[in-house]
C-alpha atoms as a PDB file:
ATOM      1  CA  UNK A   1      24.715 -25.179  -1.202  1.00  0.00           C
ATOM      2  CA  UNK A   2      21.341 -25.278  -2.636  1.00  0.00           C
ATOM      3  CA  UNK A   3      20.165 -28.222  -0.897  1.00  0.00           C
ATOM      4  CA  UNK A   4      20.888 -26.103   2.263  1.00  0.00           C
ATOM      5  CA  UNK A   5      18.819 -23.294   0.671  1.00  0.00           C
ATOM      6  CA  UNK A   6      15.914 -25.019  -0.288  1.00  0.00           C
ATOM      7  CA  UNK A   7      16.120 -26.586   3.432  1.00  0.00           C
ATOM      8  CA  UNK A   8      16.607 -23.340   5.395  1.00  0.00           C
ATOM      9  CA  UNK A   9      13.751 -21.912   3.474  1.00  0.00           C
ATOM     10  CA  UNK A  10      11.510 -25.094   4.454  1.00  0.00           C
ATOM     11  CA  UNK A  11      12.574 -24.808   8.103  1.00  0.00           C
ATOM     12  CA  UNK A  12      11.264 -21.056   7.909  1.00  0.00           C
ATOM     13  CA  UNK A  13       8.223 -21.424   6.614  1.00  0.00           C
ATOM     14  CA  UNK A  14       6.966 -24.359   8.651  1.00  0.00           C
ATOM     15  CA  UNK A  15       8.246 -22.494  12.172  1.00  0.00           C
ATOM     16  CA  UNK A  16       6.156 -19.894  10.775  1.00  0.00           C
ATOM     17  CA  UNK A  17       3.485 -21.898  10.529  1.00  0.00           C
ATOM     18  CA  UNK A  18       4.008 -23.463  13.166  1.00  0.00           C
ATOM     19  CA  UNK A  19       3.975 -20.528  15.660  1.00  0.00           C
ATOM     20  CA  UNK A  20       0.540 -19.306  13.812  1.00  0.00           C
ATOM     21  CA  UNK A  21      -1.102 -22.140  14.731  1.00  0.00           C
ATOM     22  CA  UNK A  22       0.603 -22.280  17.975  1.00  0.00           C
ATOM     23  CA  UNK A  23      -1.146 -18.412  18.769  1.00  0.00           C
ATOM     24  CA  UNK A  24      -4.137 -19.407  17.557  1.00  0.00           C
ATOM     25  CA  UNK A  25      -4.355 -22.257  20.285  1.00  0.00           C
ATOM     26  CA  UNK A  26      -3.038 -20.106  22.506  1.00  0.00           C
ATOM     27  CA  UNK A  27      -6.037 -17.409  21.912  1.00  0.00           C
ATOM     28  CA  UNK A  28      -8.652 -20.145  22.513  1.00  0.00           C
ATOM     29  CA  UNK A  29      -7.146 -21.548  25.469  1.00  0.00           C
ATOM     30  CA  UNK A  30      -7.907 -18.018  26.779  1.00  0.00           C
ATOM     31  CA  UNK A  31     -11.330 -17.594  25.586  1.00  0.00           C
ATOM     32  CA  UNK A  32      -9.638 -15.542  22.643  1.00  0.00           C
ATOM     33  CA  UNK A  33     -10.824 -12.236  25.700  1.00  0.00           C
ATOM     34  CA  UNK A  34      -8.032 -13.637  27.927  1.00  0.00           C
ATOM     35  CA  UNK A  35      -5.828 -15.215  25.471  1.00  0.00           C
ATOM     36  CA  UNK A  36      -4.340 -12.967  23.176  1.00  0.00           C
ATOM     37  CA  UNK A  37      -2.185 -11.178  25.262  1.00  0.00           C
ATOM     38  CA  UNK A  38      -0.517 -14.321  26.826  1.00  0.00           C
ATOM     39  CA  UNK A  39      -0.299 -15.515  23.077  1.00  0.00           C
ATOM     40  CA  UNK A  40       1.788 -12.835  21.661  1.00  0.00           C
ATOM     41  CA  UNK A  41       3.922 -12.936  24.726  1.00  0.00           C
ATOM     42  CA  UNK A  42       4.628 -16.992  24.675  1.00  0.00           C
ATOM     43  CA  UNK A  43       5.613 -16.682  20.633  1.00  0.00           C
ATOM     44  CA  UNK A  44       7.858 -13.610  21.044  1.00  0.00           C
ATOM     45  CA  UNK A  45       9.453 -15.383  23.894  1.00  0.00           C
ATOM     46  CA  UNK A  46       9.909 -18.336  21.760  1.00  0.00           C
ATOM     47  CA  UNK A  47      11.442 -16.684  18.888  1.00  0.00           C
ATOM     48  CA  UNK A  48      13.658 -14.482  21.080  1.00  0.00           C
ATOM     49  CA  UNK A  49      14.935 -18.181  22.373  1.00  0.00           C
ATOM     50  CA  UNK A  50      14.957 -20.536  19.199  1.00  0.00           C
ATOM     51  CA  UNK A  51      14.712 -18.106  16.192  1.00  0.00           C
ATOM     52  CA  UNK A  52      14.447 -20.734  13.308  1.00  0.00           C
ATOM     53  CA  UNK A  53      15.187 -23.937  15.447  1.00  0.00           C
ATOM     54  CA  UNK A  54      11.122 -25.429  14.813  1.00  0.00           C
ATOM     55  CA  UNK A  55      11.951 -28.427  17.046  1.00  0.00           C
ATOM     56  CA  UNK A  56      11.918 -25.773  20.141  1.00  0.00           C
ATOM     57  CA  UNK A  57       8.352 -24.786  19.543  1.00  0.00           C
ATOM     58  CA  UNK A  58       6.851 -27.844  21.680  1.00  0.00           C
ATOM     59  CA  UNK A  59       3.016 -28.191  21.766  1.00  0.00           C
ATOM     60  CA  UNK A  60       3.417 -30.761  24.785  1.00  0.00           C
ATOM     61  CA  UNK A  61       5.025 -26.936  26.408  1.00  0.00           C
ATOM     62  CA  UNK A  62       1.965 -24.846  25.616  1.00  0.00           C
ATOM     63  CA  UNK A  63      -0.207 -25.178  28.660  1.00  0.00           C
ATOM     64  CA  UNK A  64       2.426 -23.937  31.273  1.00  0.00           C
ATOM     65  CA  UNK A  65       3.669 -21.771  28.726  1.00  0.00           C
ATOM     66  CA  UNK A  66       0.207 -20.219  28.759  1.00  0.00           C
ATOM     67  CA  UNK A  67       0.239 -19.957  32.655  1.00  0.00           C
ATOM     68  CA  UNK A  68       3.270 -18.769  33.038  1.00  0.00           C
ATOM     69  CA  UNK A  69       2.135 -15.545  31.056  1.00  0.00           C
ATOM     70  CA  UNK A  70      -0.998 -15.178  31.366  1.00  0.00           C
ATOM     71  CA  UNK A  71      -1.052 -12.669  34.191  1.00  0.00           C
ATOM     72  CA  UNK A  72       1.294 -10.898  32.597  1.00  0.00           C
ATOM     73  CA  UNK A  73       0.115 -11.107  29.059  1.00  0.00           C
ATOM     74  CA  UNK A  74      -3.210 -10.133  29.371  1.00  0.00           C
ATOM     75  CA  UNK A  75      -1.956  -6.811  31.784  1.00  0.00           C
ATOM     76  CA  UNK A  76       0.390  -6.017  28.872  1.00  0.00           C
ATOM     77  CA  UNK A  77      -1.773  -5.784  26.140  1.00  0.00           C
ATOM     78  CA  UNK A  78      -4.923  -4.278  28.435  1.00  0.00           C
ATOM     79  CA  UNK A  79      -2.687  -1.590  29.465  1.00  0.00           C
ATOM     80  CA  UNK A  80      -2.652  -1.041  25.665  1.00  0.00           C
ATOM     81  CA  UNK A  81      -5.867  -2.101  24.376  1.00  0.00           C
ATOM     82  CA  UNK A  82      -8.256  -0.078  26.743  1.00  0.00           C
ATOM     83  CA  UNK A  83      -6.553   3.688  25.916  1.00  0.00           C
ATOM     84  CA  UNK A  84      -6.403   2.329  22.641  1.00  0.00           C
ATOM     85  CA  UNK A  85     -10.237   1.695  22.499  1.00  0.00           C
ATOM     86  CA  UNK A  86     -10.856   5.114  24.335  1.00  0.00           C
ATOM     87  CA  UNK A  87      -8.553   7.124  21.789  1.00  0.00           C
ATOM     88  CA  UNK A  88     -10.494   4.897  18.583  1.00  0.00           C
ATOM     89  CA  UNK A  89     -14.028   6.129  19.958  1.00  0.00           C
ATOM     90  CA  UNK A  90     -12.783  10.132  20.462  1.00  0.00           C
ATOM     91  CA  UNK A  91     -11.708   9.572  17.269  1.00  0.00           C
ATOM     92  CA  UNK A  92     -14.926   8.478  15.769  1.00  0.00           C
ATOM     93  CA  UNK A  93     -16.350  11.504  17.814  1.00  0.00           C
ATOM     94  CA  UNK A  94     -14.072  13.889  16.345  1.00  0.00           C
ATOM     95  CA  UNK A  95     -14.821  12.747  12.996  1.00  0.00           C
ATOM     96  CA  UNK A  96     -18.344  14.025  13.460  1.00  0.00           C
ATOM     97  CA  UNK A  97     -17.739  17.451  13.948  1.00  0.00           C
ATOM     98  CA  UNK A  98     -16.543  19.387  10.962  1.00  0.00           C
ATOM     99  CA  UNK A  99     -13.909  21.844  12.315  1.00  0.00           C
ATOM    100  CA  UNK A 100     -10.470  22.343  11.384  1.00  0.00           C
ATOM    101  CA  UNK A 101      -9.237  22.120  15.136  1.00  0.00           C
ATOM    102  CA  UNK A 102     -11.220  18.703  15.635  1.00  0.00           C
ATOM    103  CA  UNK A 103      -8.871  17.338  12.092  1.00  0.00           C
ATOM    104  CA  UNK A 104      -5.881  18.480  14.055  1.00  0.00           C
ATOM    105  CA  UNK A 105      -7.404  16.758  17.185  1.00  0.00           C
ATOM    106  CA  UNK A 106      -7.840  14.110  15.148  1.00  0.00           C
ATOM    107  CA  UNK A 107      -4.283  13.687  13.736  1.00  0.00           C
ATOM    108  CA  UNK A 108      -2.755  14.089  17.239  1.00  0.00           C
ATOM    109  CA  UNK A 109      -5.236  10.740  18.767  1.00  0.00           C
ATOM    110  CA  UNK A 110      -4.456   8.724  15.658  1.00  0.00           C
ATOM    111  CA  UNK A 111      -0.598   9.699  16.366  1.00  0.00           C
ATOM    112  CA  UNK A 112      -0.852   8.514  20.604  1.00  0.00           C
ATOM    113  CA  UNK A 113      -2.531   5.435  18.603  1.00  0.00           C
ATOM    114  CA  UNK A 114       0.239   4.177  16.616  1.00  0.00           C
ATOM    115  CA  UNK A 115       2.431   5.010  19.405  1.00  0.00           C
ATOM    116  CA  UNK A 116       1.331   2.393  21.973  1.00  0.00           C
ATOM    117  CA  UNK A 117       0.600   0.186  19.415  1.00  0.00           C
ATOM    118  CA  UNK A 118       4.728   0.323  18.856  1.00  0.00           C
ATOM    119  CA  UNK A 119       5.190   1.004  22.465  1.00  0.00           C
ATOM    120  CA  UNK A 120       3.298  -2.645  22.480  1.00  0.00           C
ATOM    121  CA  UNK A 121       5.797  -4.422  20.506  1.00  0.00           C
ATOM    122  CA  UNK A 122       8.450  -2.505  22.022  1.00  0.00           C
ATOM    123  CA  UNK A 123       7.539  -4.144  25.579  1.00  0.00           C
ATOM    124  CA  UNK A 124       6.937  -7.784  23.838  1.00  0.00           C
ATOM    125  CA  UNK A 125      10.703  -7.900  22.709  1.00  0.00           C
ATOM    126  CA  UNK A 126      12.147  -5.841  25.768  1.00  0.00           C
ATOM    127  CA  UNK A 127      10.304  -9.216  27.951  1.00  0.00           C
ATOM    128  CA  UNK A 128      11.248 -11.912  26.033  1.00  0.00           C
ATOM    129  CA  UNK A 129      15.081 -10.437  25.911  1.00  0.00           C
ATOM    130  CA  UNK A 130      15.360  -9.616  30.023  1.00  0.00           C
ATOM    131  CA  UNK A 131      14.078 -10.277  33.691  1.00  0.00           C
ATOM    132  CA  UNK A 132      12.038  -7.184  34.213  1.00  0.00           C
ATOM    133  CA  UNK A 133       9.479  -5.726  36.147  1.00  0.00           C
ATOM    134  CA  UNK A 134       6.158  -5.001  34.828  1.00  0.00           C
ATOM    135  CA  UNK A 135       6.177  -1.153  35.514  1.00  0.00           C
ATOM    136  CA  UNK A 136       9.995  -0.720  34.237  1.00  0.00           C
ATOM    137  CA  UNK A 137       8.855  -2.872  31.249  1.00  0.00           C
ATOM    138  CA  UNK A 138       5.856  -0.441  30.441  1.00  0.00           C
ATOM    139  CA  UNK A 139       8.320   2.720  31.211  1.00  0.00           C
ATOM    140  CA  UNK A 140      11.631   1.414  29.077  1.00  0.00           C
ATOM    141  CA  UNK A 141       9.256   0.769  26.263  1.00  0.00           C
ATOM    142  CA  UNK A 142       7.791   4.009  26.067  1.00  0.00           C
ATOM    143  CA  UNK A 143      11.023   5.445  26.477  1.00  0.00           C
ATOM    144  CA  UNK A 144      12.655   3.314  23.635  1.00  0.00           C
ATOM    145  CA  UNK A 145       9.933   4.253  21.032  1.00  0.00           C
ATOM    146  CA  UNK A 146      11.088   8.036  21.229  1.00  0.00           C
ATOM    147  CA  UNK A 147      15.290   6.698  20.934  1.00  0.00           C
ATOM    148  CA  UNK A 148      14.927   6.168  17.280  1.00  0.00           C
ATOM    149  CA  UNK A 149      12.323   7.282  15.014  1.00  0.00           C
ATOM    150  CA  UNK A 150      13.235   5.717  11.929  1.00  0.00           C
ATOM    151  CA  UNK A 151      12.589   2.128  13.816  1.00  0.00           C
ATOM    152  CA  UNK A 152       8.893   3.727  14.065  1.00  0.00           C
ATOM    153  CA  UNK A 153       8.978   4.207  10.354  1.00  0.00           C
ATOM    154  CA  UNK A 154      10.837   0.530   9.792  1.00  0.00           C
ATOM    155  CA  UNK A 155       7.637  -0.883  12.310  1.00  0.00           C
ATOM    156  CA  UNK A 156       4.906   0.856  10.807  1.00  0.00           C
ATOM    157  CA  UNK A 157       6.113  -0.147   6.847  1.00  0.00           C
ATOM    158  CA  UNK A 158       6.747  -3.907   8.109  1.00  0.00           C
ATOM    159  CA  UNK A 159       3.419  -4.139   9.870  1.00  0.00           C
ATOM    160  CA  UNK A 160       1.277  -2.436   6.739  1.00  0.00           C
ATOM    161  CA  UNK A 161       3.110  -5.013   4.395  1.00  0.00           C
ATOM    162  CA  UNK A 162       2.200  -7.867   6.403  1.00  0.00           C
ATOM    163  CA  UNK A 163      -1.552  -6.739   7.066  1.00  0.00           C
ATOM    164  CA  UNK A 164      -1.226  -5.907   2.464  1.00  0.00           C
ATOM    165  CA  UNK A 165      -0.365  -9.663   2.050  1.00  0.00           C
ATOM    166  CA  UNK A 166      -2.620 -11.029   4.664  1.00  0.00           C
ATOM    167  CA  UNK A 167      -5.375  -8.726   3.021  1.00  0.00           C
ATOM    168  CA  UNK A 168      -4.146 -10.316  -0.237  1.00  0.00           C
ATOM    169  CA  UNK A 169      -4.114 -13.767   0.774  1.00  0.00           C
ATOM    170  CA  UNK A 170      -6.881 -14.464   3.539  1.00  0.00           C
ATOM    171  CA  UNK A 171      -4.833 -18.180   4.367  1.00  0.00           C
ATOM    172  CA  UNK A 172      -2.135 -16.240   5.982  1.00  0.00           C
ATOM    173  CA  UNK A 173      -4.681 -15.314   8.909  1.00  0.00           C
ATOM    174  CA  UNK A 174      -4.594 -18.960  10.041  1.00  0.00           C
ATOM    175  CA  UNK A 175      -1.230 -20.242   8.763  1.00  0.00           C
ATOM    176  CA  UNK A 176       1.258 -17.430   8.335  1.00  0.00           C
ATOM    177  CA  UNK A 177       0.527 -13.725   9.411  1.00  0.00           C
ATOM    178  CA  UNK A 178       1.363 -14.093  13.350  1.00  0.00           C
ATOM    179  CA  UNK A 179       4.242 -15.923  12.639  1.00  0.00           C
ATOM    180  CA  UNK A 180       5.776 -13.385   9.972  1.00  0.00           C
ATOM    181  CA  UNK A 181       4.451 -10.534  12.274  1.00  0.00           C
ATOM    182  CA  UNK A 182       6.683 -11.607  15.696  1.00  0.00           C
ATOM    183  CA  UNK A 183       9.379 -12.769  13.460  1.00  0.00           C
ATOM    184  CA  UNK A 184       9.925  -9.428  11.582  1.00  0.00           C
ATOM    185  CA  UNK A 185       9.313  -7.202  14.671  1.00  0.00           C
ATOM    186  CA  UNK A 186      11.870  -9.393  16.529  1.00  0.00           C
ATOM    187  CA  UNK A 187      14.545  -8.643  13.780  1.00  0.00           C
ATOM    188  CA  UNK A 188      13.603  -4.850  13.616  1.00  0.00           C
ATOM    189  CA  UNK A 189      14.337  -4.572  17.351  1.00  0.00           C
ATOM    190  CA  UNK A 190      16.917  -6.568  17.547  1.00  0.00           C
ATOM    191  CA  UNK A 191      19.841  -4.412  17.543  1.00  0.00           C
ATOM    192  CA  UNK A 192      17.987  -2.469  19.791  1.00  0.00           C
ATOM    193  CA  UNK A 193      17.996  -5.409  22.433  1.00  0.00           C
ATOM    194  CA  UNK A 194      21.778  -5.465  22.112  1.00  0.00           C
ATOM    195  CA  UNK A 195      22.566  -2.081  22.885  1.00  0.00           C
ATOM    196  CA  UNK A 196      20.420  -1.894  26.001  1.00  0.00           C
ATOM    197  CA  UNK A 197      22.212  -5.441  26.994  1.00  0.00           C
ATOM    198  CA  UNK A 198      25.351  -3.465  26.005  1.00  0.00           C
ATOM    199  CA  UNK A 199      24.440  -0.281  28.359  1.00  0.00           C
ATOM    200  CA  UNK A 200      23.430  -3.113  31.168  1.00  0.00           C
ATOM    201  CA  UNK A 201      26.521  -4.683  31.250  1.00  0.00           C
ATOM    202  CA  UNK A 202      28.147  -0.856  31.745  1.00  0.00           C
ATOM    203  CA  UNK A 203      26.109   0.114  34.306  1.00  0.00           C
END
Protein backbone atom coordinates (compact mmCIF):
# COMPACT_ATOMS: atom_id res chain seq x y z
CA UNK A 1 0.00 0.00 0.00
CA UNK A 2 2.66 2.47 0.55
CA UNK A 3 4.88 1.37 -2.09
CA UNK A 4 1.86 2.22 -4.37
CA UNK A 5 1.72 5.64 -2.65
CA UNK A 6 5.07 6.67 -2.85
CA UNK A 7 4.78 5.45 -6.69
CA UNK A 8 1.53 7.23 -7.62
CA UNK A 9 2.95 10.32 -6.12
CA UNK A 10 6.26 9.87 -8.35
CA UNK A 11 4.16 9.24 -11.46
CA UNK A 12 2.40 12.72 -10.65
CA UNK A 13 5.00 14.75 -10.23
CA UNK A 14 7.16 13.72 -13.16
CA UNK A 15 3.85 13.98 -15.72
CA UNK A 16 3.80 17.28 -14.24
CA UNK A 17 6.96 17.95 -15.12
CA UNK A 18 6.84 16.49 -17.87
CA UNK A 19 3.95 18.45 -19.49
CA UNK A 20 5.86 21.84 -18.25
CA UNK A 21 8.57 21.18 -20.19
CA UNK A 22 6.50 19.79 -22.89
CA UNK A 23 4.60 23.66 -23.08
CA UNK A 24 7.58 25.24 -22.87
CA UNK A 25 8.80 23.49 -26.20
CA UNK A 26 5.71 23.92 -27.45
CA UNK A 27 5.88 27.95 -26.91
CA UNK A 28 9.24 28.08 -28.76
CA UNK A 29 8.29 26.00 -31.54
CA UNK A 30 5.83 28.91 -32.07
CA UNK A 31 8.07 31.75 -31.64
CA UNK A 32 6.57 31.88 -27.97
CA UNK A 33 3.94 34.94 -30.30
CA UNK A 34 2.43 31.91 -32.10
CA UNK A 35 3.00 29.23 -29.67
CA UNK A 36 1.27 29.63 -26.61
CA UNK A 37 -2.04 29.20 -27.63
CA UNK A 38 -1.40 25.85 -29.50
CA UNK A 39 0.58 24.92 -26.22
CA UNK A 40 -2.14 25.15 -23.74
CA UNK A 41 -4.43 23.47 -26.15
CA UNK A 42 -2.00 20.25 -26.95
CA UNK A 43 -1.46 19.75 -22.84
CA UNK A 44 -5.17 20.11 -21.95
CA UNK A 45 -5.88 17.72 -24.70
CA UNK A 46 -3.36 15.43 -23.32
CA UNK A 47 -4.51 15.41 -19.86
CA UNK A 48 -8.18 15.20 -20.86
CA UNK A 49 -6.81 11.78 -22.70
CA UNK A 50 -4.09 10.22 -20.29
CA UNK A 51 -4.63 12.04 -16.92
CA UNK A 52 -1.64 10.51 -14.92
CA UNK A 53 -0.57 7.81 -17.55
CA UNK A 54 3.23 9.86 -18.27
CA UNK A 55 4.07 7.23 -20.92
CA UNK A 56 1.17 9.00 -23.18
CA UNK A 57 2.90 12.32 -23.20
CA UNK A 58 5.27 11.39 -26.31
CA UNK A 59 7.88 14.02 -27.36
CA UNK A 60 8.42 11.99 -30.75
CA UNK A 61 4.17 13.32 -30.96
CA UNK A 62 4.87 17.00 -30.40
CA UNK A 63 5.43 18.38 -33.84
CA UNK A 64 2.03 17.22 -35.39
CA UNK A 65 0.59 17.75 -32.17
CA UNK A 66 1.65 21.37 -32.61
CA UNK A 67 0.12 21.49 -36.21
CA UNK A 68 -2.73 20.01 -35.57
CA UNK A 69 -3.62 23.02 -33.17
CA UNK A 70 -2.03 25.60 -34.09
CA UNK A 71 -4.72 27.29 -36.14
CA UNK A 72 -6.90 26.73 -33.66
CA UNK A 73 -4.81 27.50 -30.65
CA UNK A 74 -3.53 30.62 -31.47
CA UNK A 75 -7.47 31.88 -32.63
CA UNK A 76 -8.51 30.68 -29.15
CA UNK A 77 -6.40 32.47 -27.02
CA UNK A 78 -6.27 35.81 -29.54
CA UNK A 79 -9.91 35.92 -29.32
CA UNK A 80 -9.03 36.28 -25.60
CA UNK A 81 -5.84 37.99 -25.39
CA UNK A 82 -6.58 41.10 -27.67
CA UNK A 83 -10.01 42.34 -25.56
CA UNK A 84 -8.04 41.35 -22.79
CA UNK A 85 -5.15 43.79 -23.69
CA UNK A 86 -7.79 46.51 -24.72
CA UNK A 87 -9.78 46.15 -21.29
CA UNK A 88 -5.92 46.14 -19.27
CA UNK A 89 -5.05 49.59 -21.08
CA UNK A 90 -8.82 51.32 -20.27
CA UNK A 91 -8.01 50.17 -17.16
CA UNK A 92 -4.72 51.86 -16.76
CA UNK A 93 -6.66 54.92 -18.26
CA UNK A 94 -9.26 54.81 -15.76
CA UNK A 95 -6.86 54.64 -13.07
CA UNK A 96 -5.72 58.11 -14.00
CA UNK A 97 -8.67 59.94 -13.47
CA UNK A 98 -9.77 60.36 -9.90
CA UNK A 99 -13.60 60.01 -9.96
CA UNK A 100 -15.78 57.78 -8.17
CA UNK A 101 -17.67 56.69 -11.47
CA UNK A 102 -14.19 55.89 -13.24
CA UNK A 103 -13.50 53.26 -9.71
CA UNK A 104 -16.83 51.77 -10.58
CA UNK A 105 -15.73 51.74 -14.30
CA UNK A 106 -12.90 50.32 -13.14
CA UNK A 107 -14.34 47.39 -11.10
CA UNK A 108 -16.77 46.49 -13.94
CA UNK A 109 -13.38 46.10 -16.78
CA UNK A 110 -11.39 44.20 -14.18
CA UNK A 111 -14.72 41.96 -13.71
CA UNK A 112 -15.17 41.33 -18.05
CA UNK A 113 -11.27 40.55 -17.32
CA UNK A 114 -11.44 37.66 -15.13
CA UNK A 115 -14.34 36.56 -17.04
CA UNK A 116 -12.68 35.62 -20.36
CA UNK A 117 -9.80 34.72 -18.67
CA UNK A 118 -12.29 31.73 -17.15
CA UNK A 119 -14.28 31.81 -20.27
CA UNK A 120 -10.53 30.80 -21.63
CA UNK A 121 -10.17 27.77 -19.64
CA UNK A 122 -13.69 27.05 -19.98
CA UNK A 123 -13.17 26.61 -23.94
CA UNK A 124 -9.64 24.65 -23.34
CA UNK A 125 -11.53 21.77 -21.44
CA UNK A 126 -14.92 22.04 -23.48
CA UNK A 127 -12.13 21.15 -26.79
CA UNK A 128 -10.17 18.67 -25.44
CA UNK A 129 -13.56 16.79 -24.07
CA UNK A 130 -15.70 17.10 -27.67
CA UNK A 131 -15.68 17.59 -31.59
CA UNK A 132 -16.76 21.16 -31.78
CA UNK A 133 -16.85 24.03 -33.83
CA UNK A 134 -14.84 27.00 -33.17
CA UNK A 135 -17.79 29.54 -32.86
CA UNK A 136 -20.05 26.99 -30.67
CA UNK A 137 -16.81 26.43 -28.66
CA UNK A 138 -16.38 30.29 -27.98
CA UNK A 139 -20.40 30.55 -27.36
CA UNK A 140 -20.82 27.22 -24.91
CA UNK A 141 -17.93 28.59 -22.97
CA UNK A 142 -19.24 31.84 -22.32
CA UNK A 143 -22.40 30.38 -21.60
CA UNK A 144 -20.96 27.77 -19.08
CA UNK A 145 -19.04 30.44 -17.03
CA UNK A 146 -22.49 32.10 -16.01
CA UNK A 147 -24.07 28.07 -15.09
CA UNK A 148 -22.23 28.02 -11.87
CA UNK A 149 -20.63 30.72 -10.06
CA UNK A 150 -19.05 29.02 -7.34
CA UNK A 151 -16.76 27.10 -10.15
CA UNK A 152 -15.66 30.92 -10.84
CA UNK A 153 -14.79 31.21 -7.21
CA UNK A 154 -13.17 27.38 -7.17
CA UNK A 155 -11.04 28.81 -10.62
CA UNK A 156 -10.05 32.02 -9.41
CA UNK A 157 -8.75 30.48 -5.65
CA UNK A 158 -6.93 27.49 -7.63
CA UNK A 159 -5.28 29.81 -10.11
CA UNK A 160 -4.09 32.57 -7.24
CA UNK A 161 -2.62 29.50 -5.25
CA UNK A 162 -0.72 28.27 -8.05
CA UNK A 163 0.60 31.82 -9.26
CA UNK A 164 1.37 32.16 -4.65
CA UNK A 165 3.62 29.02 -5.00
CA UNK A 166 5.10 29.78 -8.31
CA UNK A 167 5.75 33.38 -6.83
CA UNK A 168 7.21 31.43 -3.88
CA UNK A 169 9.28 29.10 -5.68
CA UNK A 170 10.56 30.68 -9.09
CA UNK A 171 11.62 26.68 -10.32
CA UNK A 172 8.02 25.94 -10.73
CA UNK A 173 7.97 28.43 -13.85
CA UNK A 174 10.10 25.94 -15.80
CA UNK A 175 9.33 22.58 -14.14
CA UNK A 176 5.95 22.60 -12.46
CA UNK A 177 3.43 25.60 -12.72
CA UNK A 178 1.83 24.70 -16.33
CA UNK A 179 1.57 21.34 -15.45
CA UNK A 180 -0.28 21.90 -11.96
CA UNK A 181 -2.24 24.77 -13.72
CA UNK A 182 -4.03 22.36 -16.69
CA UNK A 183 -4.14 19.59 -14.25
CA UNK A 184 -6.20 21.42 -11.53
CA UNK A 185 -8.43 23.34 -14.03
CA UNK A 186 -9.11 19.95 -15.73
CA UNK A 187 -10.38 18.48 -12.34
CA UNK A 188 -12.40 21.70 -11.46
CA UNK A 189 -14.32 21.31 -14.74
CA UNK A 190 -14.59 18.06 -14.82
CA UNK A 191 -17.94 17.31 -13.61
CA UNK A 192 -18.91 19.97 -15.67
CA UNK A 193 -17.74 17.99 -18.88
CA UNK A 194 -19.95 15.13 -17.72
CA UNK A 195 -23.09 16.78 -17.43
CA UNK A 196 -22.93 18.49 -20.81
CA UNK A 197 -21.89 14.78 -22.21
CA UNK A 198 -24.91 13.76 -20.06
CA UNK A 199 -27.38 16.54 -21.70
CA UNK A 200 -25.70 15.39 -25.28
CA UNK A 201 -26.55 12.03 -25.03
CA UNK A 202 -30.43 13.36 -24.17
CA UNK A 203 -30.71 15.51 -26.81
Amino acid sequence: MVATTITNVFERVYTVMKMSLMFWVLTLMGGVVLGVGPAFLVLMDLYHEHGWEYRGYAWRNLVSLFKTHFKRGNALLYTVLVPQILIGYNVYLATQVKHPLFFVLDFVLIAMFIFLSIAYIYALVLNAAFEIEFYNLIKLSVISVFVNFFKIFRILMLMMCVLALTYRYKGLILFGSIGIYIALMHWSLNGWIHEVDEKIEIL
